[in-house]
PDB file of N, CA and C in Angstrom:
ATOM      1  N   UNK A   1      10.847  -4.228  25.658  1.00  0.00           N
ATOM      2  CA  UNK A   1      10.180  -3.098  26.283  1.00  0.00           C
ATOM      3  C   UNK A   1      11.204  -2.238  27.011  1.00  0.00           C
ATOM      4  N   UNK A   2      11.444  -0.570  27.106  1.00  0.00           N
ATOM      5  CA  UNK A   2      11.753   0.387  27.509  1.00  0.00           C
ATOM      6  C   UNK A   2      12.029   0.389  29.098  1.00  0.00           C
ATOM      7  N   UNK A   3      12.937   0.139  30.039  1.00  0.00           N
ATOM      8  CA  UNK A   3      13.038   0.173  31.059  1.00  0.00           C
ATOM      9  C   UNK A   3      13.416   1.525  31.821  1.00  0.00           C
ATOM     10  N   UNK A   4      14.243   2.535  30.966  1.00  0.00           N
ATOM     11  CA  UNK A   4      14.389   3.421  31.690  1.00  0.00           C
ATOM     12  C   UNK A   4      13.061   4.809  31.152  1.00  0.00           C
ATOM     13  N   UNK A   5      13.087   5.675  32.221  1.00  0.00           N
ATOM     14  CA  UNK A   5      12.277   6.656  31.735  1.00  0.00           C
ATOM     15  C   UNK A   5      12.183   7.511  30.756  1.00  0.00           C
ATOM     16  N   UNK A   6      13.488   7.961  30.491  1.00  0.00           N
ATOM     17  CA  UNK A   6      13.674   8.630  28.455  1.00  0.00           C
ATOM     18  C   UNK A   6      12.986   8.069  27.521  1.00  0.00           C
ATOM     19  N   UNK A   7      13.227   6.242  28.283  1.00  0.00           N
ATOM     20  CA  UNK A   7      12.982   5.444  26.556  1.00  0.00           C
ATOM     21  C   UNK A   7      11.917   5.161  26.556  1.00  0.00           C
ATOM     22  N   UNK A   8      10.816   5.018  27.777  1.00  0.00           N
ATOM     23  CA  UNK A   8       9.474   5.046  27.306  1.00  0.00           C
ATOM     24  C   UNK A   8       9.082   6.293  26.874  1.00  0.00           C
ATOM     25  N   UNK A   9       9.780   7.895  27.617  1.00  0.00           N
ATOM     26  CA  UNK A   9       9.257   8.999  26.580  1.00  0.00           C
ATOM     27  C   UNK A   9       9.538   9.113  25.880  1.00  0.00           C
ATOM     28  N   UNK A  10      11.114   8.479  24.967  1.00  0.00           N
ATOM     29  CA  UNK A  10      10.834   8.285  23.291  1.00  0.00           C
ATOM     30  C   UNK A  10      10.078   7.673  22.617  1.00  0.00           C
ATOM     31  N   UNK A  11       9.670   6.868  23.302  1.00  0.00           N
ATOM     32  CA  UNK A  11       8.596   5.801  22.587  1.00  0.00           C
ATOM     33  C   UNK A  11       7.311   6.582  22.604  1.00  0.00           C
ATOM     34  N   UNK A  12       6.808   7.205  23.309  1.00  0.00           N
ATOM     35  CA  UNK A  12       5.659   8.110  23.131  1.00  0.00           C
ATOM     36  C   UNK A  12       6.175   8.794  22.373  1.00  0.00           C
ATOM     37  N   UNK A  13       7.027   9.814  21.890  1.00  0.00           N
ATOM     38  CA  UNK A  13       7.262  10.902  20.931  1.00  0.00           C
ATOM     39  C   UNK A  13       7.613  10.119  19.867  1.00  0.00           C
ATOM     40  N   UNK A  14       8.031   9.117  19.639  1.00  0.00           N
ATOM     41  CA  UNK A  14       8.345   8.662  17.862  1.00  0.00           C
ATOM     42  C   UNK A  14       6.683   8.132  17.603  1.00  0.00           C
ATOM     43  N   UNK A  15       6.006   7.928  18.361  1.00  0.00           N
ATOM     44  CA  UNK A  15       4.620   7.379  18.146  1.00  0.00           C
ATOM     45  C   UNK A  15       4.035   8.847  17.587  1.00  0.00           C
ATOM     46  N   UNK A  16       4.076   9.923  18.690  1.00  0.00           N
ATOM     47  CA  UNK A  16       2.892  11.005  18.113  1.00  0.00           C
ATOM     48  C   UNK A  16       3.625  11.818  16.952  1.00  0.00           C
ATOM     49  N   UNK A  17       4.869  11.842  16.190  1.00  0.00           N
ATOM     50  CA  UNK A  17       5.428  12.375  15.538  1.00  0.00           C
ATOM     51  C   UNK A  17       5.430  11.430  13.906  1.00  0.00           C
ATOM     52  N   UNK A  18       5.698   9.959  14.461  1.00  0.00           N
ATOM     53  CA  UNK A  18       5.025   9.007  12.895  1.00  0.00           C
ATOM     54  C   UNK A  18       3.367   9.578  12.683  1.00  0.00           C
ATOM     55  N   UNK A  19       2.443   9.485  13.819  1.00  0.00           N
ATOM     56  CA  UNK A  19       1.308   9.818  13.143  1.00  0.00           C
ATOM     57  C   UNK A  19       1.176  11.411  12.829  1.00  0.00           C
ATOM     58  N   UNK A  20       1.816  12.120  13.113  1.00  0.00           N
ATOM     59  CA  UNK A  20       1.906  13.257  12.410  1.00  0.00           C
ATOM     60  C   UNK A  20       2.415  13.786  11.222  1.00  0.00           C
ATOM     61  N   UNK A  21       3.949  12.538  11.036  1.00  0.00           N
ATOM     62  CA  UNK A  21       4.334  12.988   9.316  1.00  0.00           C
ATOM     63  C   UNK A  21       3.212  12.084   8.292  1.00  0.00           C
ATOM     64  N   UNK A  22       2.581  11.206   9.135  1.00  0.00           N
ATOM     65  CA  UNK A  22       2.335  10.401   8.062  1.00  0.00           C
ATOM     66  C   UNK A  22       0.960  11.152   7.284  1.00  0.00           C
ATOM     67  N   UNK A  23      -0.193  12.237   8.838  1.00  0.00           N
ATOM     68  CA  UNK A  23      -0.791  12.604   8.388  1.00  0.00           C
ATOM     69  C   UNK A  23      -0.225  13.850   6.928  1.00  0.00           C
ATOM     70  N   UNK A  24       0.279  14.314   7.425  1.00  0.00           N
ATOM     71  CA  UNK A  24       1.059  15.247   6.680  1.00  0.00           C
ATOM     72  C   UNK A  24       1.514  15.013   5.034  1.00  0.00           C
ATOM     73  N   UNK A  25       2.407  13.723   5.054  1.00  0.00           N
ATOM     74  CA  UNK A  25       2.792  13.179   3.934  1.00  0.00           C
ATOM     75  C   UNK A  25       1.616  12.573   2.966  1.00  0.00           C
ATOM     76  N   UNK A  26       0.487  12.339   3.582  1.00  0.00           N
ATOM     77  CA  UNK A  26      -0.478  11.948   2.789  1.00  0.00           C
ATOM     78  C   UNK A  26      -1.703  12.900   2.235  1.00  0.00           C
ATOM     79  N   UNK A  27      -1.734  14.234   3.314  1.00  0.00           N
ATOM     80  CA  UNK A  27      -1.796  15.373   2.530  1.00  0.00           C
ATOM     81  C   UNK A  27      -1.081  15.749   1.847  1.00  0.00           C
ATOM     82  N   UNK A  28       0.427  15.865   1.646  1.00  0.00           N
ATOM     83  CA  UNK A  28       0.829  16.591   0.488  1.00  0.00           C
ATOM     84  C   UNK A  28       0.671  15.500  -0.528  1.00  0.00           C
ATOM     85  N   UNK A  29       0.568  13.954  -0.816  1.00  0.00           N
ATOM     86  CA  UNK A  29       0.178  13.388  -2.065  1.00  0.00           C
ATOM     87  C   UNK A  29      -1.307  13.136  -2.448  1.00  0.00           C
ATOM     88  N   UNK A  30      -2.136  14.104  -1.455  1.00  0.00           N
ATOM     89  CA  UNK A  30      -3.624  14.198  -2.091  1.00  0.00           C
ATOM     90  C   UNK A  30      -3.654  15.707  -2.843  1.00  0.00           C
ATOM     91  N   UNK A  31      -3.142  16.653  -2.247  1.00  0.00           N
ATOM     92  CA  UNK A  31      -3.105  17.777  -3.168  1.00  0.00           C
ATOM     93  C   UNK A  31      -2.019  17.826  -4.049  1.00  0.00           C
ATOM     94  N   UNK A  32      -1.096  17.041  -4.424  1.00  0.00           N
ATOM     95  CA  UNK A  32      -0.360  17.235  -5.852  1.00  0.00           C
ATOM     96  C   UNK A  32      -1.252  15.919  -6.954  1.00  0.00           C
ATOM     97  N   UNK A  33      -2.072  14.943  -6.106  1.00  0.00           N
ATOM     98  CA  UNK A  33      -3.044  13.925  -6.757  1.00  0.00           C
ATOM     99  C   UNK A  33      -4.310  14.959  -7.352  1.00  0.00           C
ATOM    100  N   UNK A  34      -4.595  15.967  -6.822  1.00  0.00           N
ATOM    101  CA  UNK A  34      -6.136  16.844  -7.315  1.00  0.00           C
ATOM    102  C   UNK A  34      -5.350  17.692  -8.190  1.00  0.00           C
ATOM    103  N   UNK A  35      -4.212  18.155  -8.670  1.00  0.00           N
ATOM    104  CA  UNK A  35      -3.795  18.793  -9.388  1.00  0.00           C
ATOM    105  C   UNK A  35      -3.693  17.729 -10.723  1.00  0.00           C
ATOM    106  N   UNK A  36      -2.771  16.850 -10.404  1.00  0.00           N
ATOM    107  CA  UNK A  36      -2.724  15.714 -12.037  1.00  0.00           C
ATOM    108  C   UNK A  36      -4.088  15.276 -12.626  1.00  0.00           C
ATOM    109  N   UNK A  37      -4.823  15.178 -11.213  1.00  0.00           N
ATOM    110  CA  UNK A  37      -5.840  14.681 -12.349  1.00  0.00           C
ATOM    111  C   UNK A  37      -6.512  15.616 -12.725  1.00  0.00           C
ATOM    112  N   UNK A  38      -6.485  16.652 -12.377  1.00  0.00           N
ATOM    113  CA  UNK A  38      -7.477  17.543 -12.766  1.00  0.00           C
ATOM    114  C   UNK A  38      -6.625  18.540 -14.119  1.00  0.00           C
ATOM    115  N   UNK A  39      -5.377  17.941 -14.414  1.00  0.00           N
ATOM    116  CA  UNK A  39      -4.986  18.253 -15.356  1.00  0.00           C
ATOM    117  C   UNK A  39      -5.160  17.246 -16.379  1.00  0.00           C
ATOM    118  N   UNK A  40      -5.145  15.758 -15.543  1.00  0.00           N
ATOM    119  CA  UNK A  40      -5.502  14.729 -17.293  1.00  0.00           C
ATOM    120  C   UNK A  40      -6.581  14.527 -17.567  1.00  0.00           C
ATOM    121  N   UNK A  41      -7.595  15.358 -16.680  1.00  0.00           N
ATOM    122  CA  UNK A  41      -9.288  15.291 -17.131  1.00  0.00           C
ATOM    123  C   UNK A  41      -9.135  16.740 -18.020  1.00  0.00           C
ATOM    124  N   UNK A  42      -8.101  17.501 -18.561  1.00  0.00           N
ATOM    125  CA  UNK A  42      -8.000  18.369 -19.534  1.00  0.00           C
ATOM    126  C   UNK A  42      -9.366  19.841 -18.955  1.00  0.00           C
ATOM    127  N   UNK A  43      -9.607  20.146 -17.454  1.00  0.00           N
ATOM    128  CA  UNK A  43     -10.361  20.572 -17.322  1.00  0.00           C
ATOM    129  C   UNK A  43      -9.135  21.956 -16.560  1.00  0.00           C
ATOM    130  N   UNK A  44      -9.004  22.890 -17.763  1.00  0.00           N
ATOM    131  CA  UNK A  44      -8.349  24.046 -17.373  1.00  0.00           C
ATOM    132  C   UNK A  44      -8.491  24.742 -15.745  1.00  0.00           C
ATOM    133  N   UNK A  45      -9.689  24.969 -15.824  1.00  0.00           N
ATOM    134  CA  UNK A  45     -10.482  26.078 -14.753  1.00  0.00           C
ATOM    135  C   UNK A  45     -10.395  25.436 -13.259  1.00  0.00           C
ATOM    136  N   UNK A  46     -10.653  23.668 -13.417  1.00  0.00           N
ATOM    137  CA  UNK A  46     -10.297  22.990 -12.260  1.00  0.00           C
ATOM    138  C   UNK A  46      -8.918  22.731 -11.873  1.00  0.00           C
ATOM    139  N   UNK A  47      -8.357  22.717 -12.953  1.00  0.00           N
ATOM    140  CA  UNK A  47      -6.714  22.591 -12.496  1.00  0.00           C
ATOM    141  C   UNK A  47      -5.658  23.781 -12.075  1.00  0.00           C
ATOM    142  N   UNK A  48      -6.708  24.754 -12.422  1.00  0.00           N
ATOM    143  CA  UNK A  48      -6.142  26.385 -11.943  1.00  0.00           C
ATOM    144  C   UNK A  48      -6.594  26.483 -10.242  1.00  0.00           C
ATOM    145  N   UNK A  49      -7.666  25.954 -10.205  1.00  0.00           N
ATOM    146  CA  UNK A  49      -7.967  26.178  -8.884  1.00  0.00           C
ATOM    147  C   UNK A  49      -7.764  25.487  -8.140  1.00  0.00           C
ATOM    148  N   UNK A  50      -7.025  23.999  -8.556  1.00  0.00           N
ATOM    149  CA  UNK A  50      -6.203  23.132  -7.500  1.00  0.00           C
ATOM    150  C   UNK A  50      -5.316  23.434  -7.340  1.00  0.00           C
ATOM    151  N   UNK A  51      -4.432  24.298  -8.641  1.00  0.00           N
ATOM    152  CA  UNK A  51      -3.307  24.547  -8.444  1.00  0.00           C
ATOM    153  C   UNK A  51      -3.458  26.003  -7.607  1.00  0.00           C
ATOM    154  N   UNK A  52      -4.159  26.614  -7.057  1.00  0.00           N
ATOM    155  CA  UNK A  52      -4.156  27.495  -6.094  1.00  0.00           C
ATOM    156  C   UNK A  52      -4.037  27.468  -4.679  1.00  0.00           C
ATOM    157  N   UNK A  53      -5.018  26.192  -4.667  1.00  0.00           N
ATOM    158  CA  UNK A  53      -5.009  25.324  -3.390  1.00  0.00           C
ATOM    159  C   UNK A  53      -3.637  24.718  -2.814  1.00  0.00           C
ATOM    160  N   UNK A  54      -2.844  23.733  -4.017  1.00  0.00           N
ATOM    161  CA  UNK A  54      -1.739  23.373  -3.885  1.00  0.00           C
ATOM    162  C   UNK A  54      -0.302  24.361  -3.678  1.00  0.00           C
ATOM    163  N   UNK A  55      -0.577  25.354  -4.128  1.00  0.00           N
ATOM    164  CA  UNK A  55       0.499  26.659  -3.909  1.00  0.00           C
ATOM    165  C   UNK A  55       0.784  27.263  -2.594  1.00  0.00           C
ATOM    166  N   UNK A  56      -0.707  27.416  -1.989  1.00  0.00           N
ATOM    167  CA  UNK A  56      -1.310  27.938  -0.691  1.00  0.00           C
ATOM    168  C   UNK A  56      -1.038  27.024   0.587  1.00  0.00           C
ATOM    169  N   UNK A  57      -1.108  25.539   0.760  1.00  0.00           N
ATOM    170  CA  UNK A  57      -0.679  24.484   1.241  1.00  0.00           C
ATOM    171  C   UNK A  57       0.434  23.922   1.283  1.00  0.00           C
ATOM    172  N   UNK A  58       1.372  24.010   0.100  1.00  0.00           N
ATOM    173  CA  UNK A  58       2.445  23.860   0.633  1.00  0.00           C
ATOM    174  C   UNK A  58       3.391  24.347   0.879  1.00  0.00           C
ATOM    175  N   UNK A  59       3.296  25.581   0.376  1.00  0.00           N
ATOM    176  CA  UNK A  59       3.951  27.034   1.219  1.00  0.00           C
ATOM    177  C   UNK A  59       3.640  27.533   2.822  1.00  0.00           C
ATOM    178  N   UNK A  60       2.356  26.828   2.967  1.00  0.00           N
ATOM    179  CA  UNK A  60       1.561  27.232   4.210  1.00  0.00           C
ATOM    180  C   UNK A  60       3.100  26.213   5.268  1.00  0.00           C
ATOM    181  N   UNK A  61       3.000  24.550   4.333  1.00  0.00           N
ATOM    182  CA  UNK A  61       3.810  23.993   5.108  1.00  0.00           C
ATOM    183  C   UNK A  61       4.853  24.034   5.585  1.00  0.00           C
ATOM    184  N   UNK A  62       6.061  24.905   4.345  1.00  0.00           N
ATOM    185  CA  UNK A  62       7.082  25.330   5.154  1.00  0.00           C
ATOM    186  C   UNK A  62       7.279  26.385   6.091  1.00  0.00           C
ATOM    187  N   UNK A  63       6.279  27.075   6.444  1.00  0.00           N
ATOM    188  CA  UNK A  63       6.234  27.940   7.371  1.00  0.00           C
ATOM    189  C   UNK A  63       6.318  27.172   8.420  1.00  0.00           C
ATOM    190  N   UNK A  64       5.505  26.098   8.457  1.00  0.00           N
ATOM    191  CA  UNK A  64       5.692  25.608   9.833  1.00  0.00           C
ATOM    192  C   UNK A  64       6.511  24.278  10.060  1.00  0.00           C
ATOM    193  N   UNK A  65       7.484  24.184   8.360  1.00  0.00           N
ATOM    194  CA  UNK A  65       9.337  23.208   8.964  1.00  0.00           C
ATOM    195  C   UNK A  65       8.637  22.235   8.798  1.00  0.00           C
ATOM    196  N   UNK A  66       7.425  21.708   8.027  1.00  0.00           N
ATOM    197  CA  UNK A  66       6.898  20.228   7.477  1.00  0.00           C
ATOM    198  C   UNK A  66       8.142  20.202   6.159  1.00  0.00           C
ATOM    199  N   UNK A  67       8.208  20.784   5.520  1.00  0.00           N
ATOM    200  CA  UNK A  67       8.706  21.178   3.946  1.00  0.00           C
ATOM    201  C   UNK A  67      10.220  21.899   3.897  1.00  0.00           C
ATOM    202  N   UNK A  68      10.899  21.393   3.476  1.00  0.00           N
ATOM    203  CA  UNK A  68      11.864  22.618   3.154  1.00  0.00           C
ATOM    204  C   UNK A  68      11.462  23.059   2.139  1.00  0.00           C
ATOM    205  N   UNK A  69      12.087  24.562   1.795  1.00  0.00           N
ATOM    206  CA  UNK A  69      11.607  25.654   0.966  1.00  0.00           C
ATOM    207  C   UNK A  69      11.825  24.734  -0.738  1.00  0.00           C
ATOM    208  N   UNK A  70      13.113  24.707  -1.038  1.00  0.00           N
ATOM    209  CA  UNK A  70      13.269  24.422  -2.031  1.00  0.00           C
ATOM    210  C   UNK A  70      12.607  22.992  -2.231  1.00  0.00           C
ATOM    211  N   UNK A  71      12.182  21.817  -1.536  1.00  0.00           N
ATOM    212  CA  UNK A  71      11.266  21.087  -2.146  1.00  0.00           C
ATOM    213  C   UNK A  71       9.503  21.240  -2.377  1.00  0.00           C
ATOM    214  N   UNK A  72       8.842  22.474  -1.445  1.00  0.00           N
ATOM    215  CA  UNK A  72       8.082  23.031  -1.875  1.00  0.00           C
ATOM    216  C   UNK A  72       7.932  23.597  -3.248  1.00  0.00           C
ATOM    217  N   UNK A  73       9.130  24.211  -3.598  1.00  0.00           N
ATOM    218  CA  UNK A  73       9.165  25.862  -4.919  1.00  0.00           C
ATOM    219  C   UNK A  73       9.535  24.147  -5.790  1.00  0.00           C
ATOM    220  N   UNK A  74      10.192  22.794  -5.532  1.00  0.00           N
ATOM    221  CA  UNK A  74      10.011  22.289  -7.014  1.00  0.00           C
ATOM    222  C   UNK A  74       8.835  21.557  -7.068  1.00  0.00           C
ATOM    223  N   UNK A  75       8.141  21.459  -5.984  1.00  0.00           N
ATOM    224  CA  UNK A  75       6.933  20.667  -6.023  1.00  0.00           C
ATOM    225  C   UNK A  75       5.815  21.387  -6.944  1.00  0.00           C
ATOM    226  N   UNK A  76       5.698  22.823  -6.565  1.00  0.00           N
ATOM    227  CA  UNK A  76       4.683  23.587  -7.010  1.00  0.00           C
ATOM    228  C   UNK A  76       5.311  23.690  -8.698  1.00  0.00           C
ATOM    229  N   UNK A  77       6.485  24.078  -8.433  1.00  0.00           N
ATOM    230  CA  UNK A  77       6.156  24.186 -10.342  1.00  0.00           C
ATOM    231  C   UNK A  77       6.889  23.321 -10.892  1.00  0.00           C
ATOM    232  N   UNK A  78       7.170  22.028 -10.776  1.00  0.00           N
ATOM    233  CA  UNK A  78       6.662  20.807 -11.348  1.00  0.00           C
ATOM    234  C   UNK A  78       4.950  21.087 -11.790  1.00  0.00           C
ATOM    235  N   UNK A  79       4.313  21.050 -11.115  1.00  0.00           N
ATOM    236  CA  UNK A  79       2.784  21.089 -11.205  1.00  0.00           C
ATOM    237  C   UNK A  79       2.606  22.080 -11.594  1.00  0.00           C
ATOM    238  N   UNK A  80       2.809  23.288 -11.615  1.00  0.00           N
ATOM    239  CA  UNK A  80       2.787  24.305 -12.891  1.00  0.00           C
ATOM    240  C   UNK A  80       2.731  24.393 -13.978  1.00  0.00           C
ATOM    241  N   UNK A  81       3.791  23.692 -14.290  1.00  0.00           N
ATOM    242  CA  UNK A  81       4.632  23.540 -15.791  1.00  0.00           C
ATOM    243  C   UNK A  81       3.401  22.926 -16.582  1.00  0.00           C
ATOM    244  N   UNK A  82       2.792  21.797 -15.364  1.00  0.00           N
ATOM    245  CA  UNK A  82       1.658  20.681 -15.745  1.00  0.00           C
ATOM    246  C   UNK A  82       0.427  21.459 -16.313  1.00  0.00           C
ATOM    247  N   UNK A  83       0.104  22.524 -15.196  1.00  0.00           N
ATOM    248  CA  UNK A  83      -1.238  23.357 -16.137  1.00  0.00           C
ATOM    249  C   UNK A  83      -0.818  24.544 -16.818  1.00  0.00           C
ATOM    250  N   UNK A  84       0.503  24.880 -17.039  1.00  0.00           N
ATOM    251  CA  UNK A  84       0.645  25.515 -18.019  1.00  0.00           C
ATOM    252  C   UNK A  84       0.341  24.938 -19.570  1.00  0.00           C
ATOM    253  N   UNK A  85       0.606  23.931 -19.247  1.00  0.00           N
ATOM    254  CA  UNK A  85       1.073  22.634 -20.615  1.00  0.00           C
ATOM    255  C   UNK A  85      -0.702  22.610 -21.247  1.00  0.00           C
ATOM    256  N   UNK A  86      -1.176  22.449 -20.184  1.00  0.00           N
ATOM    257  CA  UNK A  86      -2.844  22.464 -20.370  1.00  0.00           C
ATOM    258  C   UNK A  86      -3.253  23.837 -21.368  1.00  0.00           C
ATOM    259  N   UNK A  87      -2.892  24.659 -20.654  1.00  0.00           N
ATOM    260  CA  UNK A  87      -3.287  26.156 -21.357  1.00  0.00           C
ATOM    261  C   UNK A  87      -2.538  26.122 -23.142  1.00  0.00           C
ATOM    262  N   UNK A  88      -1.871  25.624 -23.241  1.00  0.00           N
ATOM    263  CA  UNK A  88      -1.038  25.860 -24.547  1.00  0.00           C
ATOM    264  C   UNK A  88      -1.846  24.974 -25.435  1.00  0.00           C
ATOM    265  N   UNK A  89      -2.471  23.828 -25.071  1.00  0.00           N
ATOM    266  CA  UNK A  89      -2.633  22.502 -26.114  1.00  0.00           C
ATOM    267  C   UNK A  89      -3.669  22.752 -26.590  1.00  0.00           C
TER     268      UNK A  89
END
C-alpha cells in the first residue's frame, strides 16, 4: 500500500484512466465487430450504414487523443475495402 500522497493519487488516476481506456477499447471492437458482420451476413445496405457509424466514431475519437490519426484512417479503410468487396461480388 501507497504511503506517500502522489502515490495514493496515482493510484486513483491509473484506476479512473484503466476504466476509461478499457471503456473505450471495447467500443472501438464493437463498432469494427457491427461492420464484419454485417458484411459476412452479405447485407450491403447494413454494412453501409455501420460503416457510417464506424467512420463517424472513430474520427470523432481522435479528436479527442483516444486514437491516433493514422490508426483511425487504417482502421476505417481496412473496413472499407471490406464493404467495398461486398458491392463488387
Amino acid at each position: 500500500m501507497a504511503h506517500h500522497k502522489s502515490a495514493i493519487k496515482r493510484i486513483r488516476q491509473t484506476a479512473k484512466r484503466t476504466t476509461r481506456n478499457r471503456y473505450y477499447k471495447t467500443r472501438i471492437k464493437n463498432i469494427v465487430k457491427a461492420v464484419v458482420t454485417a458484411v459476412e451476413s452479405g447485407d450491403k445496405e447494413a454494412a453501409e450504414n455501420a460503416m457510417k457509424i464506424a467512420n463517424r466514431e472513430l474520427h470523432k475519437y481522435v479528436s479527442k487523443g483516444i486514437l491516433k490519426k493514422n490508426t483511425a484512417a487504417r482502421k476505417v479503410s481496412r473496413l472499407q475495402t471490406k464493404v467495398n468487396a461486398l458491392g463488387a461480388a
